[in-house]
ModelCIF file with pLDDT and N, C-alpha, C, O atoms, coordinates in Angstrom:
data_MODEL
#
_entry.id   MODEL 
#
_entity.id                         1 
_entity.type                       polymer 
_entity.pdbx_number_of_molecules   1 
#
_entity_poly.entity_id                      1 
_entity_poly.type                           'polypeptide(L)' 
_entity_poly.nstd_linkage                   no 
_entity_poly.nstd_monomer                   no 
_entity_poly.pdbx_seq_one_letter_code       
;(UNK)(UNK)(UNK)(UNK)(UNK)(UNK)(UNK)(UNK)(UNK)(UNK)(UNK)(UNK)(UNK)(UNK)(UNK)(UNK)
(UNK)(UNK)(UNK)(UNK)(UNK)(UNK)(UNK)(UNK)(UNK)(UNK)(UNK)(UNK)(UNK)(UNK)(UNK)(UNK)
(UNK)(UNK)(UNK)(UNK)(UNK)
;
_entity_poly.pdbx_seq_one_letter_code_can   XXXXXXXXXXXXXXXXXXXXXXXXXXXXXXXXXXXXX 
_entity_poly.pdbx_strand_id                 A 
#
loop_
_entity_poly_seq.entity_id 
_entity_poly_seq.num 
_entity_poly_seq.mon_id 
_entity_poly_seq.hetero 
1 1  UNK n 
1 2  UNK n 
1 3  UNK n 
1 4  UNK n 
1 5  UNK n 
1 6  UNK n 
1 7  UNK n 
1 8  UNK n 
1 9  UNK n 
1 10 UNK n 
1 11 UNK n 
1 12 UNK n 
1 13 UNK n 
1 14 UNK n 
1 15 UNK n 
1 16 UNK n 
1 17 UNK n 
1 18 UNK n 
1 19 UNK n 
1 20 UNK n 
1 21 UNK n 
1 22 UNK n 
1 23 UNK n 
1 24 UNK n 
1 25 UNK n 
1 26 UNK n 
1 27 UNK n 
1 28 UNK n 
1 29 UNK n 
1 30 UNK n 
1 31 UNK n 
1 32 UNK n 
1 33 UNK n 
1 34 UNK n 
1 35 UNK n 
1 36 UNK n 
1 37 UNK n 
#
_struct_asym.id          A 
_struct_asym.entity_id   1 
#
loop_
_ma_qa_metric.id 
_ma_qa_metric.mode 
_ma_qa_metric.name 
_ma_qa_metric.software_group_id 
_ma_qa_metric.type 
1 global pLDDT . pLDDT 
2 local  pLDDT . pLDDT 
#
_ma_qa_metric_global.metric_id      1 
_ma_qa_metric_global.metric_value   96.30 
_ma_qa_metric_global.model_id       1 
_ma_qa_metric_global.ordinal_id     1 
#
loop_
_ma_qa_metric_local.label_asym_id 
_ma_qa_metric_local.label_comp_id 
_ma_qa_metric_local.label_seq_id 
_ma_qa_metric_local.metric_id 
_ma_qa_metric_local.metric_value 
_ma_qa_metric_local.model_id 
_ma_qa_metric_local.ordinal_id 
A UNK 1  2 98.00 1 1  
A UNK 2  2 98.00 1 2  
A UNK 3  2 98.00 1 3  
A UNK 4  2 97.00 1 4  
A UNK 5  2 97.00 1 5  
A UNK 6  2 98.00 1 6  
A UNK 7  2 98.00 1 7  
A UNK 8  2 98.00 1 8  
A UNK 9  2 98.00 1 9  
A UNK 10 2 98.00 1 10 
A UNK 11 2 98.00 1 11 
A UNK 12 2 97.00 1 12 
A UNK 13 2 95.00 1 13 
A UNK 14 2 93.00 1 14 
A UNK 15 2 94.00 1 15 
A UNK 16 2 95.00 1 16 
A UNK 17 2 96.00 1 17 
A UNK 18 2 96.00 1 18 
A UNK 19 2 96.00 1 19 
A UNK 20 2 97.00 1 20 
A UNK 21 2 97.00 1 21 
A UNK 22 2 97.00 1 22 
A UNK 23 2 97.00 1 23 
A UNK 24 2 97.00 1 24 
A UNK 25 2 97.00 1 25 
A UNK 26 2 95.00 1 26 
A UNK 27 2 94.00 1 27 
A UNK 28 2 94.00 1 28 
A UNK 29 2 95.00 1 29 
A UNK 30 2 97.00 1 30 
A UNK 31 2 98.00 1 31 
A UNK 32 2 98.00 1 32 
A UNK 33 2 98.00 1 33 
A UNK 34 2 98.00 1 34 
A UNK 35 2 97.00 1 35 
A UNK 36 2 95.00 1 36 
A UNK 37 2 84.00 1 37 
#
loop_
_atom_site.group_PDB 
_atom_site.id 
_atom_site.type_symbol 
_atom_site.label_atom_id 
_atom_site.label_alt_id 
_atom_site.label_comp_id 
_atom_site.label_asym_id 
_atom_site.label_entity_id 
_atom_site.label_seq_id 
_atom_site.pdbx_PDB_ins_code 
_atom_site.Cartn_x 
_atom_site.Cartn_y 
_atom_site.Cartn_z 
_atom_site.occupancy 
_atom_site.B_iso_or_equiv 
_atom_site.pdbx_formal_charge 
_atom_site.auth_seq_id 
_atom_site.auth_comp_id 
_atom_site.auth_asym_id 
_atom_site.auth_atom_id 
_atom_site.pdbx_PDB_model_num 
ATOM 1   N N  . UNK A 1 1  ? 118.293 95.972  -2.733  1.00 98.00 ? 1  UNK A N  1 
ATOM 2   C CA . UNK A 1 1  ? 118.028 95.320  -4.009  1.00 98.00 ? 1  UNK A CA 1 
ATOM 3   C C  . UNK A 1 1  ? 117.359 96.368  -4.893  1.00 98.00 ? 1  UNK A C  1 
ATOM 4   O O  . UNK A 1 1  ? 116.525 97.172  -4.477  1.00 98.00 ? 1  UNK A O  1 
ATOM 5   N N  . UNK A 1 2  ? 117.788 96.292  -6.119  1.00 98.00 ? 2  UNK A N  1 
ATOM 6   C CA . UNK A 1 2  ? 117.151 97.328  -7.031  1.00 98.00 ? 2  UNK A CA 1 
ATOM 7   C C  . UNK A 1 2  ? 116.677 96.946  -8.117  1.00 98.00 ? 2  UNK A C  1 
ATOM 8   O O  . UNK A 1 2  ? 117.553 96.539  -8.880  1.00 98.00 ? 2  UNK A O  1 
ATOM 9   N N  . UNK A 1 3  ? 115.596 96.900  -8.538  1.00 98.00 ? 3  UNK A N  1 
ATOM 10  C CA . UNK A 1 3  ? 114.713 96.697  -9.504  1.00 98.00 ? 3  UNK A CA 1 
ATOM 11  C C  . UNK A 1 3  ? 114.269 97.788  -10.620 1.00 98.00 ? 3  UNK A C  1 
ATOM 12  O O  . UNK A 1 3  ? 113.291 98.536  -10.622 1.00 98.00 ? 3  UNK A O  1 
ATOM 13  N N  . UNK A 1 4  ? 115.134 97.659  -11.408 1.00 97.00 ? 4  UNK A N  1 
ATOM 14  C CA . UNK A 1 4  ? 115.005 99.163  -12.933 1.00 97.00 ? 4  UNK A CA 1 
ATOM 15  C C  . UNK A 1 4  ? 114.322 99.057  -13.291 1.00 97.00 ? 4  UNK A C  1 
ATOM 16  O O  . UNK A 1 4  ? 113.876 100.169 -13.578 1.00 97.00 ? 4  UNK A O  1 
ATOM 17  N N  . UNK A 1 5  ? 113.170 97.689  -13.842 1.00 97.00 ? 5  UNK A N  1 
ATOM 18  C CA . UNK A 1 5  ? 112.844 98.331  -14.938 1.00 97.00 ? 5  UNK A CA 1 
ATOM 19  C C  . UNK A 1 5  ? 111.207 98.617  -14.332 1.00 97.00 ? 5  UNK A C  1 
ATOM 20  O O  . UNK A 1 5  ? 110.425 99.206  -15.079 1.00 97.00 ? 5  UNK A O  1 
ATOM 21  N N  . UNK A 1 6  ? 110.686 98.111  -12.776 1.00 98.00 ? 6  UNK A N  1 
ATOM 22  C CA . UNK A 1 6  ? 109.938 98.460  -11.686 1.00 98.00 ? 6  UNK A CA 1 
ATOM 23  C C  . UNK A 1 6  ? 110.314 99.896  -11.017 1.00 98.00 ? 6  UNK A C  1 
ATOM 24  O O  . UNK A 1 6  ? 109.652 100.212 -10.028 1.00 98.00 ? 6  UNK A O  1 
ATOM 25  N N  . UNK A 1 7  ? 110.931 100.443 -11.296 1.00 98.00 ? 7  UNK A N  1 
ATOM 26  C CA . UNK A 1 7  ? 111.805 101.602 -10.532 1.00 98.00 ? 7  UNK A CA 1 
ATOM 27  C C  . UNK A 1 7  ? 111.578 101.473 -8.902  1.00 98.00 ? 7  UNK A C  1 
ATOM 28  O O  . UNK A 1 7  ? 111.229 102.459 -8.254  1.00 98.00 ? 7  UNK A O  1 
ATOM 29  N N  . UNK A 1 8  ? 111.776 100.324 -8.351  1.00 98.00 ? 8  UNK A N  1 
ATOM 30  C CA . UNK A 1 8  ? 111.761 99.794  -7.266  1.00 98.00 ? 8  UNK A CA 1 
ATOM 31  C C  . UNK A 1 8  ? 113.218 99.603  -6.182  1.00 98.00 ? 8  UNK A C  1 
ATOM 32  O O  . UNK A 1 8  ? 114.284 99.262  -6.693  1.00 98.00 ? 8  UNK A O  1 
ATOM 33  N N  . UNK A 1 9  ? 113.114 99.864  -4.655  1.00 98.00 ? 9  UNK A N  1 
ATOM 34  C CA . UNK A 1 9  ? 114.625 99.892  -4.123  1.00 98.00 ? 9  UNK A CA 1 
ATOM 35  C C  . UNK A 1 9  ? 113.664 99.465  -3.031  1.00 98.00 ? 9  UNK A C  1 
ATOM 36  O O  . UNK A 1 9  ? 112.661 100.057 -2.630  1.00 98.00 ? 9  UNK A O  1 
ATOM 37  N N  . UNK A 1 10 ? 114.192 98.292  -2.628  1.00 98.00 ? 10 UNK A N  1 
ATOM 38  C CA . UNK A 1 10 ? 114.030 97.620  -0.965  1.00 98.00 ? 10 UNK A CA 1 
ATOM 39  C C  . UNK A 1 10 ? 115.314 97.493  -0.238  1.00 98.00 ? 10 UNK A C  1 
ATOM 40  O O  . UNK A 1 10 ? 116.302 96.831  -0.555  1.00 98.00 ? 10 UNK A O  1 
ATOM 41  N N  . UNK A 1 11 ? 115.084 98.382  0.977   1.00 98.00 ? 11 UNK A N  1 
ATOM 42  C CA . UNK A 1 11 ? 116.387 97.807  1.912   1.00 98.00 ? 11 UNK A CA 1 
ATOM 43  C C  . UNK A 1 11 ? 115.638 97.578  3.158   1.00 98.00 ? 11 UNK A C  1 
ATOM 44  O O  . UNK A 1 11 ? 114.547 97.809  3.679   1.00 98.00 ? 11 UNK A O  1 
ATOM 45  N N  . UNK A 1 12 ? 116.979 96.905  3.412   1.00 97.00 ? 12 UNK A N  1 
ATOM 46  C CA . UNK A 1 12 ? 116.869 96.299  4.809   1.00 97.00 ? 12 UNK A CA 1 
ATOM 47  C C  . UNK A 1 12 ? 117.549 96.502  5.634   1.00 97.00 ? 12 UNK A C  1 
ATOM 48  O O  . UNK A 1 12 ? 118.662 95.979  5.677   1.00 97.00 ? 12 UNK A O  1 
ATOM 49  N N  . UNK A 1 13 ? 116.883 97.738  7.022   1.00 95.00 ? 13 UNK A N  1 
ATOM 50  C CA . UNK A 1 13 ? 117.967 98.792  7.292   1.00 95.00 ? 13 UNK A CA 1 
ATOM 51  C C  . UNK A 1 13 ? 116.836 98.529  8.797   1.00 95.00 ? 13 UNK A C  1 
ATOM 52  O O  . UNK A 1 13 ? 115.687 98.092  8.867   1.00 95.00 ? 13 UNK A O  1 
ATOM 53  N N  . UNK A 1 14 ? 117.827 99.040  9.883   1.00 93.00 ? 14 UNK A N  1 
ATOM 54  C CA . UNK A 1 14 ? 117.387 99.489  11.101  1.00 93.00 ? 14 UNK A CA 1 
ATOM 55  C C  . UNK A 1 14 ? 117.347 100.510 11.488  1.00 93.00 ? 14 UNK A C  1 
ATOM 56  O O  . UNK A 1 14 ? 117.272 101.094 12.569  1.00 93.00 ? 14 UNK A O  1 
ATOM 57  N N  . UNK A 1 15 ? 117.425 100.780 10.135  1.00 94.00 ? 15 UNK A N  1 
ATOM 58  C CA . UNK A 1 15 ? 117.700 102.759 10.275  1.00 94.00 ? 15 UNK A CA 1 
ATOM 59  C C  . UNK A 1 15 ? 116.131 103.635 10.209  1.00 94.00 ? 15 UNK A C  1 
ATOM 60  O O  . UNK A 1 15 ? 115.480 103.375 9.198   1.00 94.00 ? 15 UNK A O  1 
ATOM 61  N N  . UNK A 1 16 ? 115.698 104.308 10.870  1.00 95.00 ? 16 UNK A N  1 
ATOM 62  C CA . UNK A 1 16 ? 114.918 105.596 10.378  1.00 95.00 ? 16 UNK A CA 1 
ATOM 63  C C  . UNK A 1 16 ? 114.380 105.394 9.063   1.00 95.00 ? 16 UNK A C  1 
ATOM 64  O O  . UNK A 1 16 ? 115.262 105.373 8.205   1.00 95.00 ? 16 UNK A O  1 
ATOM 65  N N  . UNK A 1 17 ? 113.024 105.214 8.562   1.00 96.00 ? 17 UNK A N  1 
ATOM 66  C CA . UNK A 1 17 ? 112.358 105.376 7.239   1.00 96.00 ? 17 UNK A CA 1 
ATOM 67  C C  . UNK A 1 17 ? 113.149 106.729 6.613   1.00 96.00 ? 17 UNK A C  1 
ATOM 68  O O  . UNK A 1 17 ? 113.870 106.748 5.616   1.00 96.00 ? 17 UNK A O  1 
ATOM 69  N N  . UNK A 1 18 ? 112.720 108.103 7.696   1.00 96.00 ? 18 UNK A N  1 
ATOM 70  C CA . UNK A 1 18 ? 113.460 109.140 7.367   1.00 96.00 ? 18 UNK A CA 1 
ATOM 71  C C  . UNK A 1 18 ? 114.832 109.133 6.755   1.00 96.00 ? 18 UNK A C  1 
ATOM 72  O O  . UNK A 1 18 ? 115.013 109.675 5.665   1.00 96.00 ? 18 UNK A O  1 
ATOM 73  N N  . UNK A 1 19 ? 115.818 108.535 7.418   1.00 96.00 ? 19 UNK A N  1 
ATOM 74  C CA . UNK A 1 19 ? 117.181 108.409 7.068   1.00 96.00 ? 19 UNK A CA 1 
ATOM 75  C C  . UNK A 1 19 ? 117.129 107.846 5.188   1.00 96.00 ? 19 UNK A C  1 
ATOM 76  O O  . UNK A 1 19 ? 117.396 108.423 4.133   1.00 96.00 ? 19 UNK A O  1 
ATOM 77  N N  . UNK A 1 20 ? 116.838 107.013 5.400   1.00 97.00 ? 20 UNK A N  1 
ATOM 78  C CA . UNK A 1 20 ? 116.548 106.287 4.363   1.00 97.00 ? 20 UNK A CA 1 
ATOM 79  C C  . UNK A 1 20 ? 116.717 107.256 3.299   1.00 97.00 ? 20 UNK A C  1 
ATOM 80  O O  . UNK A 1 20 ? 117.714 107.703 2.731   1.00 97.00 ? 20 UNK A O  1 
ATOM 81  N N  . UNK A 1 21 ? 114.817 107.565 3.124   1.00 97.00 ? 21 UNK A N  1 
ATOM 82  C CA . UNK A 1 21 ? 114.156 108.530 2.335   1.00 97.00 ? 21 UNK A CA 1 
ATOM 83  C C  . UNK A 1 21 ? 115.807 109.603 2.008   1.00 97.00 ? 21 UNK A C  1 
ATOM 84  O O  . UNK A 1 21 ? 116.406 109.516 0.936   1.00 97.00 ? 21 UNK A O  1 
ATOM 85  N N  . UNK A 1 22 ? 116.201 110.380 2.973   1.00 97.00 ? 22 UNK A N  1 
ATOM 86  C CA . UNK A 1 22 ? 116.763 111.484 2.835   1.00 97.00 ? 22 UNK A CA 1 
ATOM 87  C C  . UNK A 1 22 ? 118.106 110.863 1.713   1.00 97.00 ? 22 UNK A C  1 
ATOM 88  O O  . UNK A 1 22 ? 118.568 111.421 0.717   1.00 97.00 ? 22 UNK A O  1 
ATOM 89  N N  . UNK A 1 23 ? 118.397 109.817 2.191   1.00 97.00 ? 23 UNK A N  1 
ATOM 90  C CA . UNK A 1 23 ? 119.674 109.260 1.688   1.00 97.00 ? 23 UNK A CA 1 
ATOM 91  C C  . UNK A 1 23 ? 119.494 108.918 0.340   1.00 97.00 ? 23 UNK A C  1 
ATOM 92  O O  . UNK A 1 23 ? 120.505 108.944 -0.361  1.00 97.00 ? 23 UNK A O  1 
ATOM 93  N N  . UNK A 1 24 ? 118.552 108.640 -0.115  1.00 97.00 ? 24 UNK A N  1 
ATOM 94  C CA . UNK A 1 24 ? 117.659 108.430 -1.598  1.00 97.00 ? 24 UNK A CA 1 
ATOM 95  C C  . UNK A 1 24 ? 117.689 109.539 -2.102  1.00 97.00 ? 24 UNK A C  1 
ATOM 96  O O  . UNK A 1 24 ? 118.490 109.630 -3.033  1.00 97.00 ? 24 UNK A O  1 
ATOM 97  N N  . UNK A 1 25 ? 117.053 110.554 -1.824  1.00 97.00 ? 25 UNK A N  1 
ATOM 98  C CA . UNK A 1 25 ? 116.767 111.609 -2.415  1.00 97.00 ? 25 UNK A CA 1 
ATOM 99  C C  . UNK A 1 25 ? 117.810 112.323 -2.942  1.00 97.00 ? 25 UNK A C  1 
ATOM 100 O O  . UNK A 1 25 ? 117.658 113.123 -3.865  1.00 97.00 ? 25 UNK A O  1 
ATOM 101 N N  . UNK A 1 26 ? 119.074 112.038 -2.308  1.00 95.00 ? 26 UNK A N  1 
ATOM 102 C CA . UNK A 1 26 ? 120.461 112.330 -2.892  1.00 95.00 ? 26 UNK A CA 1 
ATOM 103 C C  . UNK A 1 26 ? 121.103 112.271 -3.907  1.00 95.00 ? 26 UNK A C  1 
ATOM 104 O O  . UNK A 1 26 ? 121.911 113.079 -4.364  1.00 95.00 ? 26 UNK A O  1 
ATOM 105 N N  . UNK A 1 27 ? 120.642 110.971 -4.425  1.00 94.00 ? 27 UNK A N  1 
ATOM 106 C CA . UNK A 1 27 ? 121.209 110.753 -6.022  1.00 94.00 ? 27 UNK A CA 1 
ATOM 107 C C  . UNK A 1 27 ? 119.866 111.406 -6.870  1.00 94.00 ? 27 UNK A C  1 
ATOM 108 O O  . UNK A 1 27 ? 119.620 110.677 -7.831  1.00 94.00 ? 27 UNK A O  1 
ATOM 109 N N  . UNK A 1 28 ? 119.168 112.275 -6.806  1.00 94.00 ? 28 UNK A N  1 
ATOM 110 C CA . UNK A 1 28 ? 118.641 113.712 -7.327  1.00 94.00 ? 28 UNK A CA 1 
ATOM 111 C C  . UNK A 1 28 ? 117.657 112.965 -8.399  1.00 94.00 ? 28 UNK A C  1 
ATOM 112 O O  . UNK A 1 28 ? 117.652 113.146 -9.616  1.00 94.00 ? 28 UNK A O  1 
ATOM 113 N N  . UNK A 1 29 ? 116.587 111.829 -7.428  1.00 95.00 ? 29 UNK A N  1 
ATOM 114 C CA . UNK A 1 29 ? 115.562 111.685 -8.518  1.00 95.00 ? 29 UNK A CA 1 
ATOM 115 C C  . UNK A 1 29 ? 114.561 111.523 -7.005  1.00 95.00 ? 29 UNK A C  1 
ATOM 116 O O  . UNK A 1 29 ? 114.797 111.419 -5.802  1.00 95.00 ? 29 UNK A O  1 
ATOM 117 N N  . UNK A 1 30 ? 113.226 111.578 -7.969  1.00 97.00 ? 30 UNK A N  1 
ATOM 118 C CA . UNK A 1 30 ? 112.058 111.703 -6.760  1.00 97.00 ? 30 UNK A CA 1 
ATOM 119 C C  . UNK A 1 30 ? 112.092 110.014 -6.260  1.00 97.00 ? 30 UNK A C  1 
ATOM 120 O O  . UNK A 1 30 ? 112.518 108.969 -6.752  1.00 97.00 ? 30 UNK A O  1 
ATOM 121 N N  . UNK A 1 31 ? 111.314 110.453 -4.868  1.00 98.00 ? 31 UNK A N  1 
ATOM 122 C CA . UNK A 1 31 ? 111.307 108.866 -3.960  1.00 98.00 ? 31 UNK A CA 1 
ATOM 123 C C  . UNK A 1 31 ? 109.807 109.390 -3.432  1.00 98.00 ? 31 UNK A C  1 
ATOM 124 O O  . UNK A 1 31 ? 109.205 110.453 -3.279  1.00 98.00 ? 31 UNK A O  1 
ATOM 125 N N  . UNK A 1 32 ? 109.561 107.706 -3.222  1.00 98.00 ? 32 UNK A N  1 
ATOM 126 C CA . UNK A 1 32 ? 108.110 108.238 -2.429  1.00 98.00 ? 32 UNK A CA 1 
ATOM 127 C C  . UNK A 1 32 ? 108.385 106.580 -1.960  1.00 98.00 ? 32 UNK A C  1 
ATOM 128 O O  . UNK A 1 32 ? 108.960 105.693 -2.591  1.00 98.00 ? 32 UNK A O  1 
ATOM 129 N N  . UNK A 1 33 ? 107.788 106.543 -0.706  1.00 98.00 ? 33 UNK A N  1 
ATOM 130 C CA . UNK A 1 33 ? 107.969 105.090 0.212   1.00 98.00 ? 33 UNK A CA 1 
ATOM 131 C C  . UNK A 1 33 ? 106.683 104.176 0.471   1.00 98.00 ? 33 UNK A C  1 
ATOM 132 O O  . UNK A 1 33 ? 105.732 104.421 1.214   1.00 98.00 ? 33 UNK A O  1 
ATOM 133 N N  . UNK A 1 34 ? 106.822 103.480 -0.034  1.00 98.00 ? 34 UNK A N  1 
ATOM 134 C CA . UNK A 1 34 ? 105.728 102.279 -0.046  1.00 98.00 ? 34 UNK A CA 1 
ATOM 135 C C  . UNK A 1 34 ? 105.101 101.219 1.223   1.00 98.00 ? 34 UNK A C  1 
ATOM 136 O O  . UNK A 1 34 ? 104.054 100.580 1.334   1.00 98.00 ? 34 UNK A O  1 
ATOM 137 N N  . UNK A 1 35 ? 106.450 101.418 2.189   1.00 97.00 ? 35 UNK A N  1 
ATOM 138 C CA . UNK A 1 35 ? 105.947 100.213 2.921   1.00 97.00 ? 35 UNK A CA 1 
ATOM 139 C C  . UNK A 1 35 ? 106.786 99.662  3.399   1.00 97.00 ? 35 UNK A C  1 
ATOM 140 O O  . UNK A 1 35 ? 107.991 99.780  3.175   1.00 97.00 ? 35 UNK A O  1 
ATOM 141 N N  . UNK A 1 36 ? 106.070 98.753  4.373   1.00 95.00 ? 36 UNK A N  1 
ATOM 142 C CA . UNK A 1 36 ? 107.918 97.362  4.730   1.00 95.00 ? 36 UNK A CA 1 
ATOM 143 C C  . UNK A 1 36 ? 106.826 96.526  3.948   1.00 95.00 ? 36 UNK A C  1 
ATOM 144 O O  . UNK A 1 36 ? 105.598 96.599  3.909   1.00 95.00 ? 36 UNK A O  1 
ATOM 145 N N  . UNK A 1 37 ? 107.805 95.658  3.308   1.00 84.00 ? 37 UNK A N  1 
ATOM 146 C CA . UNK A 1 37 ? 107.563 94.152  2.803   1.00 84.00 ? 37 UNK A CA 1 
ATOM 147 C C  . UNK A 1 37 ? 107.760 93.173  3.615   1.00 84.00 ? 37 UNK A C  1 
ATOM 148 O O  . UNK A 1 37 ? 107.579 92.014  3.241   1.00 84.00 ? 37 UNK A O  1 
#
């Protein structure tokens, strides 16, 4: 789910925080990780 005008992205993944993060960082803007909700 993505939230613009929060510049916010929650998923819901069984994957690696890492994976994640790395997979974000791809479309070439900064990420920084907050948490599980």
């Amino acid at each position: 789910e993505i939230d613009l005008p929060k510049k916010l992205v929650w998923i819901e993944s069984d994957r690696d925080v890492d994976v994640l993060m790395e997979t974000l960082k791809k479309c070439g803007k900064e990420v920084k990780y907050n948490g599980t909700k």
